[in-house]
PDB file of N, CA and C in Angstrom:
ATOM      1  N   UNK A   1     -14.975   9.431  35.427  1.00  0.00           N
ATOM      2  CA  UNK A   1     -13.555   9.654  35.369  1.00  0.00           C
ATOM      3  C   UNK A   1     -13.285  10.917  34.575  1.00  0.00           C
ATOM      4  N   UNK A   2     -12.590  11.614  35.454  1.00  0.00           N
ATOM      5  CA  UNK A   2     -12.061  13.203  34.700  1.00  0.00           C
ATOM      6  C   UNK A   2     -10.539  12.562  33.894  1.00  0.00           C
ATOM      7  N   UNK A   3     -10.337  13.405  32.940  1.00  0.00           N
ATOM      8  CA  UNK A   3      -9.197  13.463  32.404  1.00  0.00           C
ATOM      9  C   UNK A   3      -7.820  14.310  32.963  1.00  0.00           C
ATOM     10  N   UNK A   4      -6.919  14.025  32.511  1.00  0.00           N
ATOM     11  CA  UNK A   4      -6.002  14.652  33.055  1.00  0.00           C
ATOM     12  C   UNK A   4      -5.722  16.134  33.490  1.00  0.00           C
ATOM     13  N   UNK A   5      -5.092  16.365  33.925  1.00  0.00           N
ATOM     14  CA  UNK A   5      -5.208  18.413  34.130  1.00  0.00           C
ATOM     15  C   UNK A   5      -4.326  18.931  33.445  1.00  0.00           C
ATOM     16  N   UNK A   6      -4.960  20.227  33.002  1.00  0.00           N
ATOM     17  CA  UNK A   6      -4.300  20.350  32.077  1.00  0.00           C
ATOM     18  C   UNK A   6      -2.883  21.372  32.380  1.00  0.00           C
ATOM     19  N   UNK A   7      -2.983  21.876  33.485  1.00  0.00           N
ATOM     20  CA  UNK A   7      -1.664  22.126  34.044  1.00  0.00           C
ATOM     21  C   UNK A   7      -1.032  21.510  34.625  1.00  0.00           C
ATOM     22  N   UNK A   8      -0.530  20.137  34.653  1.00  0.00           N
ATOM     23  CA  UNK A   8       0.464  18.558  34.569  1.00  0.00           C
ATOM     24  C   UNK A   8       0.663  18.306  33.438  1.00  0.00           C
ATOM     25  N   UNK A   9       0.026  18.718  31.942  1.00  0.00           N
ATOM     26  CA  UNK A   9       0.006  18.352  30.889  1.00  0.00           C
ATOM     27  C   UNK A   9       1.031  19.972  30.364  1.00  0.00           C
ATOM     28  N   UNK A  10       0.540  20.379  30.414  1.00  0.00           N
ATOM     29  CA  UNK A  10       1.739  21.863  30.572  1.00  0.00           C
ATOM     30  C   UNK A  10       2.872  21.449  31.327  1.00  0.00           C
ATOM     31  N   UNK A  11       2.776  21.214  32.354  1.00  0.00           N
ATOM     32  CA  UNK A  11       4.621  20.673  33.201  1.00  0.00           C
ATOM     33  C   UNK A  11       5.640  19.806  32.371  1.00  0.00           C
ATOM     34  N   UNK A  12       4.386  18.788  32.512  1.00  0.00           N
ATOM     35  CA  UNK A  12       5.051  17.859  31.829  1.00  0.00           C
ATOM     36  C   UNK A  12       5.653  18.153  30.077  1.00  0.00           C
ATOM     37  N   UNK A  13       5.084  18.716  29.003  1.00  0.00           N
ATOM     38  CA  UNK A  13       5.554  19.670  28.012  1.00  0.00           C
ATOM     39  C   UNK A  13       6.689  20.219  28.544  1.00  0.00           C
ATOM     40  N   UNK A  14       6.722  20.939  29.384  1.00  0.00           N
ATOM     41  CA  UNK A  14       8.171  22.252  29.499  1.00  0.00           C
ATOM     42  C   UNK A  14       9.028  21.338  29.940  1.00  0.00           C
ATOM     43  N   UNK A  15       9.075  20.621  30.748  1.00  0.00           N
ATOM     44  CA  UNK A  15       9.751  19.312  30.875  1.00  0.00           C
ATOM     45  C   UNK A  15      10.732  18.866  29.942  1.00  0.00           C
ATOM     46  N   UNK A  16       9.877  18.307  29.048  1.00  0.00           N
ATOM     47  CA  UNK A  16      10.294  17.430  27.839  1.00  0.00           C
ATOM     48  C   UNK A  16      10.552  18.306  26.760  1.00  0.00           C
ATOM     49  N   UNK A  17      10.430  19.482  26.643  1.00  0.00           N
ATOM     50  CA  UNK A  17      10.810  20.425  26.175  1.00  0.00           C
ATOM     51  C   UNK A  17      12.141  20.704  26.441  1.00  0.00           C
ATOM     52  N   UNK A  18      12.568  20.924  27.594  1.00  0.00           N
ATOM     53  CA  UNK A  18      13.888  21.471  28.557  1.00  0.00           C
ATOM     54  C   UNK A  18      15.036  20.150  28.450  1.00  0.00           C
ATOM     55  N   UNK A  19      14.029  19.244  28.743  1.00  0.00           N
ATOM     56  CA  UNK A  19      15.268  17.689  28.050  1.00  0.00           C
ATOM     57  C   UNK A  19      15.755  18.134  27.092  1.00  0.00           C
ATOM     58  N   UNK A  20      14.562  18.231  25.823  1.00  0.00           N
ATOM     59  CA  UNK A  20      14.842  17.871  24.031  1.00  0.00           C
ATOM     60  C   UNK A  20      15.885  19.135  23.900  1.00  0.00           C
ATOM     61  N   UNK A  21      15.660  20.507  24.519  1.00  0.00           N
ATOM     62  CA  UNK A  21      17.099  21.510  24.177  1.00  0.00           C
ATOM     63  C   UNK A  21      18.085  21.051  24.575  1.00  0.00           C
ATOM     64  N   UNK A  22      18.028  20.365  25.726  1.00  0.00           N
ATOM     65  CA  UNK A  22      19.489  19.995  26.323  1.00  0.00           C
ATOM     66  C   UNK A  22      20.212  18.773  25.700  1.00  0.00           C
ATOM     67  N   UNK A  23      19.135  17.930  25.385  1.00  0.00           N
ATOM     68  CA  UNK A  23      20.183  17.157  24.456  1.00  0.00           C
ATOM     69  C   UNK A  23      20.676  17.721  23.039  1.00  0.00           C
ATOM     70  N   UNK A  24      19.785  18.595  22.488  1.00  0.00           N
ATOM     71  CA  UNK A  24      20.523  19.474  21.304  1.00  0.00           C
ATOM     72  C   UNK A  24      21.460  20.146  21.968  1.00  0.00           C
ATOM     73  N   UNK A  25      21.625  21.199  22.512  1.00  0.00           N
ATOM     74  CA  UNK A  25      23.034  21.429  22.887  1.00  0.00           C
ATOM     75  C   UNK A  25      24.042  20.857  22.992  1.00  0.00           C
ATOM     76  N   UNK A  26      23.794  19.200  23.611  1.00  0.00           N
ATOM     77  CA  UNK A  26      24.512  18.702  24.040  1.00  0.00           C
ATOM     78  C   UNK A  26      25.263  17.862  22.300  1.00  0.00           C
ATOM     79  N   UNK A  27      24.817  17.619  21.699  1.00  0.00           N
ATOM     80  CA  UNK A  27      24.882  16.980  20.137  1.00  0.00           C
ATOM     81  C   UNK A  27      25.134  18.320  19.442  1.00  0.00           C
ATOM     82  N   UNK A  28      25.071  19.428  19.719  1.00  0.00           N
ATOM     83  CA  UNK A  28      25.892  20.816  18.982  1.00  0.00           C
ATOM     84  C   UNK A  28      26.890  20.814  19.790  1.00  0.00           C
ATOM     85  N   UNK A  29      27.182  20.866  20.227  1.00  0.00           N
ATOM     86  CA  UNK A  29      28.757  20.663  21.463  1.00  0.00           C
ATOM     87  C   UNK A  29      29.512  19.502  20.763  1.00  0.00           C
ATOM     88  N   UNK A  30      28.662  18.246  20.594  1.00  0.00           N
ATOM     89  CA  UNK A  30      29.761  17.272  20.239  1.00  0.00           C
ATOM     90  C   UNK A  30      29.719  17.466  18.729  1.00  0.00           C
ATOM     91  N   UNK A  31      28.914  18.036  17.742  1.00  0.00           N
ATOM     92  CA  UNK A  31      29.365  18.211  16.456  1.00  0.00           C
ATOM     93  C   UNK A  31      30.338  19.055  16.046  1.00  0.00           C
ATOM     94  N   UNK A  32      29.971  20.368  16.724  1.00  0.00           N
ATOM     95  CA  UNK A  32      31.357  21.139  16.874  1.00  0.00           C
ATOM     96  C   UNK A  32      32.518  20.958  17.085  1.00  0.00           C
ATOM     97  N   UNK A  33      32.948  19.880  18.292  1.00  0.00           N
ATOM     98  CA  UNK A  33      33.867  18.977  18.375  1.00  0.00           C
ATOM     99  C   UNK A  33      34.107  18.345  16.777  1.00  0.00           C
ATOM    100  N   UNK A  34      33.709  18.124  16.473  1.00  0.00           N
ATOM    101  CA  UNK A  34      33.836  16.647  15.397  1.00  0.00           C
ATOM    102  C   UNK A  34      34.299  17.520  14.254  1.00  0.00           C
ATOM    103  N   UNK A  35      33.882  18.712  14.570  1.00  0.00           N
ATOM    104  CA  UNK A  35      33.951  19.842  12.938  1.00  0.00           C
ATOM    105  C   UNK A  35      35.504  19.741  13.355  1.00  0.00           C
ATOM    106  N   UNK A  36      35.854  20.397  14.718  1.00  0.00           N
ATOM    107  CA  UNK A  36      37.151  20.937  14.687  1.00  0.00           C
ATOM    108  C   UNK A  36      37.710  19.800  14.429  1.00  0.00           C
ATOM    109  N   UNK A  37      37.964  18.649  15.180  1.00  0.00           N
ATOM    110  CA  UNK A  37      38.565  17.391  14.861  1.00  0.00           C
ATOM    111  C   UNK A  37      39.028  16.921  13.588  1.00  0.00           C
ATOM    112  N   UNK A  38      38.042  17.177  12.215  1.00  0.00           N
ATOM    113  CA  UNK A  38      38.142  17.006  11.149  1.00  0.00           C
ATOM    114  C   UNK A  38      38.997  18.090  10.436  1.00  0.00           C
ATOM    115  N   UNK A  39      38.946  19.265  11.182  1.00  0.00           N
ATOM    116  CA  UNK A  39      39.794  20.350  10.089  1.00  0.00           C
ATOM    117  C   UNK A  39      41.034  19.957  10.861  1.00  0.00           C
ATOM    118  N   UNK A  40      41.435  19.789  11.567  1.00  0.00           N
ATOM    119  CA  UNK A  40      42.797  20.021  12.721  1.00  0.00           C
ATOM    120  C   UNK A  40      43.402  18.123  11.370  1.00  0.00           C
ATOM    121  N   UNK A  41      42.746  17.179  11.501  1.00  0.00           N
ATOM    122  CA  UNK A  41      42.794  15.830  10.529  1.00  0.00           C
ATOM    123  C   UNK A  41      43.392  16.568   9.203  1.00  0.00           C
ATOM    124  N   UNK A  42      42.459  17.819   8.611  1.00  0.00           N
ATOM    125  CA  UNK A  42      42.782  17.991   7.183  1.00  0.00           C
ATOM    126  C   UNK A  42      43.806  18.915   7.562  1.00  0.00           C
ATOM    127  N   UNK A  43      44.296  19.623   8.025  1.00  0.00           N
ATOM    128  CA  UNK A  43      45.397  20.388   8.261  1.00  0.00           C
ATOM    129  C   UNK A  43      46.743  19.356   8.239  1.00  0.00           C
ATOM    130  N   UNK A  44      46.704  18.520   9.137  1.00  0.00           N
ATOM    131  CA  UNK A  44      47.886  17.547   9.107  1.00  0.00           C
ATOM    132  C   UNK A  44      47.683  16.905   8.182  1.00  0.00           C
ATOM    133  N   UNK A  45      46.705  16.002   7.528  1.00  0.00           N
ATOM    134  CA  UNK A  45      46.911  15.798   6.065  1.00  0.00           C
ATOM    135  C   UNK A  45      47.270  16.143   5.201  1.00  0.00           C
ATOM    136  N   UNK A  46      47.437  17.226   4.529  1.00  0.00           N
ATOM    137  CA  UNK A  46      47.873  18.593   3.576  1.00  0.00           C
ATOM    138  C   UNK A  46      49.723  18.667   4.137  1.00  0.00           C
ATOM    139  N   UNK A  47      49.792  18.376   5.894  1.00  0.00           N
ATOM    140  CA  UNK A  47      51.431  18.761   5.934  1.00  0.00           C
ATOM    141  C   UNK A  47      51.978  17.168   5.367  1.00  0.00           C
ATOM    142  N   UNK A  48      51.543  16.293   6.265  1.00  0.00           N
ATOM    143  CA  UNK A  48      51.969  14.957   5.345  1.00  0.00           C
ATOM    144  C   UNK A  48      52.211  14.956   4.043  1.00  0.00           C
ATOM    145  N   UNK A  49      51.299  15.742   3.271  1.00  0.00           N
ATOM    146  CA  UNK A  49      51.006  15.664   1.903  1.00  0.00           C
ATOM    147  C   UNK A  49      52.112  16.391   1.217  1.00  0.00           C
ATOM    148  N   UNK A  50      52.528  17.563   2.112  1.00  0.00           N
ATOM    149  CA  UNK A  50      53.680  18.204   1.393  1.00  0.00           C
ATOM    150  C   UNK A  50      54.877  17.654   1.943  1.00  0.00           C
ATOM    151  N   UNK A  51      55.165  17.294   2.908  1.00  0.00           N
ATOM    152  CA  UNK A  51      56.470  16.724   3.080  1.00  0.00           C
ATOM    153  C   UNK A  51      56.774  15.745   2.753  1.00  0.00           C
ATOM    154  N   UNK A  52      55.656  14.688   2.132  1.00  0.00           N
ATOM    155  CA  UNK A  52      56.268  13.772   1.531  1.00  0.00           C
ATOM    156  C   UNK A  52      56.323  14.163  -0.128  1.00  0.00           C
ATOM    157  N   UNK A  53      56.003  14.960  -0.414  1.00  0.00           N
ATOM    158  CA  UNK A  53      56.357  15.749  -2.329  1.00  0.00           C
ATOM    159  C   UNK A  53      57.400  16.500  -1.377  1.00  0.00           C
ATOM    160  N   UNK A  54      57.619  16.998  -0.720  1.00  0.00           N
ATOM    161  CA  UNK A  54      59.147  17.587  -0.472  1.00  0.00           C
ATOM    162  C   UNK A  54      60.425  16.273  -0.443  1.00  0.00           C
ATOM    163  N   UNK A  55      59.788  15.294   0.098  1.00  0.00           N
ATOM    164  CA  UNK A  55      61.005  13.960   0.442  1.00  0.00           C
ATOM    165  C   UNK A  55      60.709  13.430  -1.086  1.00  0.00           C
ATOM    166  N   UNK A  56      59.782  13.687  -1.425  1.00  0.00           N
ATOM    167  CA  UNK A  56      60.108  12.304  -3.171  1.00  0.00           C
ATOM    168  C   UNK A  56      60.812  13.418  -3.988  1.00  0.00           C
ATOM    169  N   UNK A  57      60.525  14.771  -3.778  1.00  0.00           N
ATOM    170  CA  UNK A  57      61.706  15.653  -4.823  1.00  0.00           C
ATOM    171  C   UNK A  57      63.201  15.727  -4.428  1.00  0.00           C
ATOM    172  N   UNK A  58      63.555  15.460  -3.364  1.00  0.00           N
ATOM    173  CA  UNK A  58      64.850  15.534  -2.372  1.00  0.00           C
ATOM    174  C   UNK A  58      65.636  14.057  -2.603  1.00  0.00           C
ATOM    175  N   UNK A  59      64.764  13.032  -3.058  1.00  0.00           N
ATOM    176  CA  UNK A  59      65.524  11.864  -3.132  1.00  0.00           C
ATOM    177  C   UNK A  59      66.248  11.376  -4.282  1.00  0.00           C
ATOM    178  N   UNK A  60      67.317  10.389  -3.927  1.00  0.00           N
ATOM    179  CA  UNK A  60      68.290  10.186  -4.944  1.00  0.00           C
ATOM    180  C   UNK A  60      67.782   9.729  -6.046  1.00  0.00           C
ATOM    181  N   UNK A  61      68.081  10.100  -6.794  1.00  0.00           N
ATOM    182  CA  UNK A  61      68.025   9.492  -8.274  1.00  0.00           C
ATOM    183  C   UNK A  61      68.920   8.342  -8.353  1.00  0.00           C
ATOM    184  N   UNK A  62      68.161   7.270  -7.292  1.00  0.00           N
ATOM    185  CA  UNK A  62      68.959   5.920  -7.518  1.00  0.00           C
ATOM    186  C   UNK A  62      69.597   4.968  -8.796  1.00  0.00           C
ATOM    187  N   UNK A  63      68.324   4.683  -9.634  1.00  0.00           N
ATOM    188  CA  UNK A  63      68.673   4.138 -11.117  1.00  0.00           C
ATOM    189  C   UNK A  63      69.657   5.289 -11.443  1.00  0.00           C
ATOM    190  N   UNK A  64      69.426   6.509 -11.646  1.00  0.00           N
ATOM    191  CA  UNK A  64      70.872   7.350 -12.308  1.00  0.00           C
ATOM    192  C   UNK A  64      71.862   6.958 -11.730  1.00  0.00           C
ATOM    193  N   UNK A  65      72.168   7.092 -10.430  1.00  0.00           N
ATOM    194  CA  UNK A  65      73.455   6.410 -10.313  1.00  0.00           C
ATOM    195  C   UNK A  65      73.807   5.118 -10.495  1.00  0.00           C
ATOM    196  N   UNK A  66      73.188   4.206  -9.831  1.00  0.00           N
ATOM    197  CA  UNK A  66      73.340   3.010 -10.298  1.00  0.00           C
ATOM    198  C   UNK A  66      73.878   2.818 -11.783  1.00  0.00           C
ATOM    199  N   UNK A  67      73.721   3.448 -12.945  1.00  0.00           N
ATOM    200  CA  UNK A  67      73.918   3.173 -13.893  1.00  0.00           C
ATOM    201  C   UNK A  67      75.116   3.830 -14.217  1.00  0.00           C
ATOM    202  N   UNK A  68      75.271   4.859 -13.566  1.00  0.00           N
ATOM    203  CA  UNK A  68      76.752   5.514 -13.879  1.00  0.00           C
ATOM    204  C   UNK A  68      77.927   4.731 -12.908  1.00  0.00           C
ATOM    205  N   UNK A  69      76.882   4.444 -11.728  1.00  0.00           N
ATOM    206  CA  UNK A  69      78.834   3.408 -11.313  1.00  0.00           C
ATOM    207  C   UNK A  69      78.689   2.176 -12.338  1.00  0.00           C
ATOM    208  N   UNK A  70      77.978   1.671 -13.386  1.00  0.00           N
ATOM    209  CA  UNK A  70      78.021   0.675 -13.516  1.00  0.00           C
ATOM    210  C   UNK A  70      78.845   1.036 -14.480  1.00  0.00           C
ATOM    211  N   UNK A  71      78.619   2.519 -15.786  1.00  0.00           N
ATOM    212  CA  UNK A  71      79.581   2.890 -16.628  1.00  0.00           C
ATOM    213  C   UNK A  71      81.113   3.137 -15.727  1.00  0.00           C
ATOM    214  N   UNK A  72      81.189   3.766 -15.030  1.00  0.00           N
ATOM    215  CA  UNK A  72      82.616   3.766 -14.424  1.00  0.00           C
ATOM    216  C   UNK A  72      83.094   3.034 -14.543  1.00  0.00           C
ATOM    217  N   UNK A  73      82.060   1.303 -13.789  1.00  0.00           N
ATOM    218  CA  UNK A  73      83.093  -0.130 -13.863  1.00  0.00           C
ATOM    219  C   UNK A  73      83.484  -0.352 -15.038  1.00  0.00           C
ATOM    220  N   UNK A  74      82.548  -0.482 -15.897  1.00  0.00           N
ATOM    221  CA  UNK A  74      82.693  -0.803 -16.939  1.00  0.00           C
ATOM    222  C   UNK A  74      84.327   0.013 -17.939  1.00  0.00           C
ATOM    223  N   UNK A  75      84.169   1.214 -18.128  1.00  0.00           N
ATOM    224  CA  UNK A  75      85.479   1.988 -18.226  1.00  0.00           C
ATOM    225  C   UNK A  75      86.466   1.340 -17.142  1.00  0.00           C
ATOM    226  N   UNK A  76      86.629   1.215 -16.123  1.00  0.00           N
ATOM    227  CA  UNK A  76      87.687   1.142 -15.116  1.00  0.00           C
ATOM    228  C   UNK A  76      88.504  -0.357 -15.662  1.00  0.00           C
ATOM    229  N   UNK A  77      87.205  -0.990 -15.923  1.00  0.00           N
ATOM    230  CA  UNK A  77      87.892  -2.800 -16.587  1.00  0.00           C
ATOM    231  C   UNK A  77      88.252  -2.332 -17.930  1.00  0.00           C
ATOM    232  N   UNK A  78      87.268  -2.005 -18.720  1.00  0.00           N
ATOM    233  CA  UNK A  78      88.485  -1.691 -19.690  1.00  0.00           C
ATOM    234  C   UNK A  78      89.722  -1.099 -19.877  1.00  0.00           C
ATOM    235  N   UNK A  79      89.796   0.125 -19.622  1.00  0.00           N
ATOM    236  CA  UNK A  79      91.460   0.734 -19.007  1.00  0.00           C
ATOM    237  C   UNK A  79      92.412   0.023 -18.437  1.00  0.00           C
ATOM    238  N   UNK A  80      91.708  -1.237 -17.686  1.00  0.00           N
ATOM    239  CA  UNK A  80      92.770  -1.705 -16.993  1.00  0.00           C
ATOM    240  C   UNK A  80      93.034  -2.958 -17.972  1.00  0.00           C
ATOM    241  N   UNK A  81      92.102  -3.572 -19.122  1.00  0.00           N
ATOM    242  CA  UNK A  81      92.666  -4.286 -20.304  1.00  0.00           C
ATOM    243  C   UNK A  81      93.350  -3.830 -20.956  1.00  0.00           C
ATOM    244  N   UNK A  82      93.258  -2.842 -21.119  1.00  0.00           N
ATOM    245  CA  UNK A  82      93.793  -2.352 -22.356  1.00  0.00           C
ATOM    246  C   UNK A  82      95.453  -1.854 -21.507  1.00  0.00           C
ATOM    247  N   UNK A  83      95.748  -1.686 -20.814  1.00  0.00           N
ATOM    248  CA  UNK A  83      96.889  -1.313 -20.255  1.00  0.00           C
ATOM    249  C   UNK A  83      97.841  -2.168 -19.217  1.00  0.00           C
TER     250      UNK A  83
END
């Protein structure tokens, strides 16, 4: 029994060679994907991030008022005891 030849053993190499690049390409294609995916993620994260510190600086100072209509009432009943 002879052993294999060694030019089938060469084919077969460039072969499996020509697979193994193509699935790397193919897994650099989808990492690249995944890169952009993630910056395009941190880009809209960062706008979320500022528009909501733009909406918590823009919002009412609820307890402040609250406490000043409560002084108003408070003045308004008295004024109206006292008179």
């Amino acid at each position: 029994m002879t052993g294999p030849d060694p030019t089938d053993i060469a084919l077969e190499l460039a072969e499996l060679r020509g697979s193994v690049e193509a699935g790397f390409a193919r897994l650099d294609g989808r990492f690249d994907l995944l890169a952009q995916r993630h910056d395009q993620t941190d880009r809209r994260l960062a706008e979320h991030d500022n528009r909501l510190d733009q909406a918590e600086q823009r919002r009412w100072p609820l307890p402040s008022v609250a406490a000043l209509v409560a002084l108003a009432a408070l003045a308004l009943s008295a004024w109206e005891i006292t008179h």
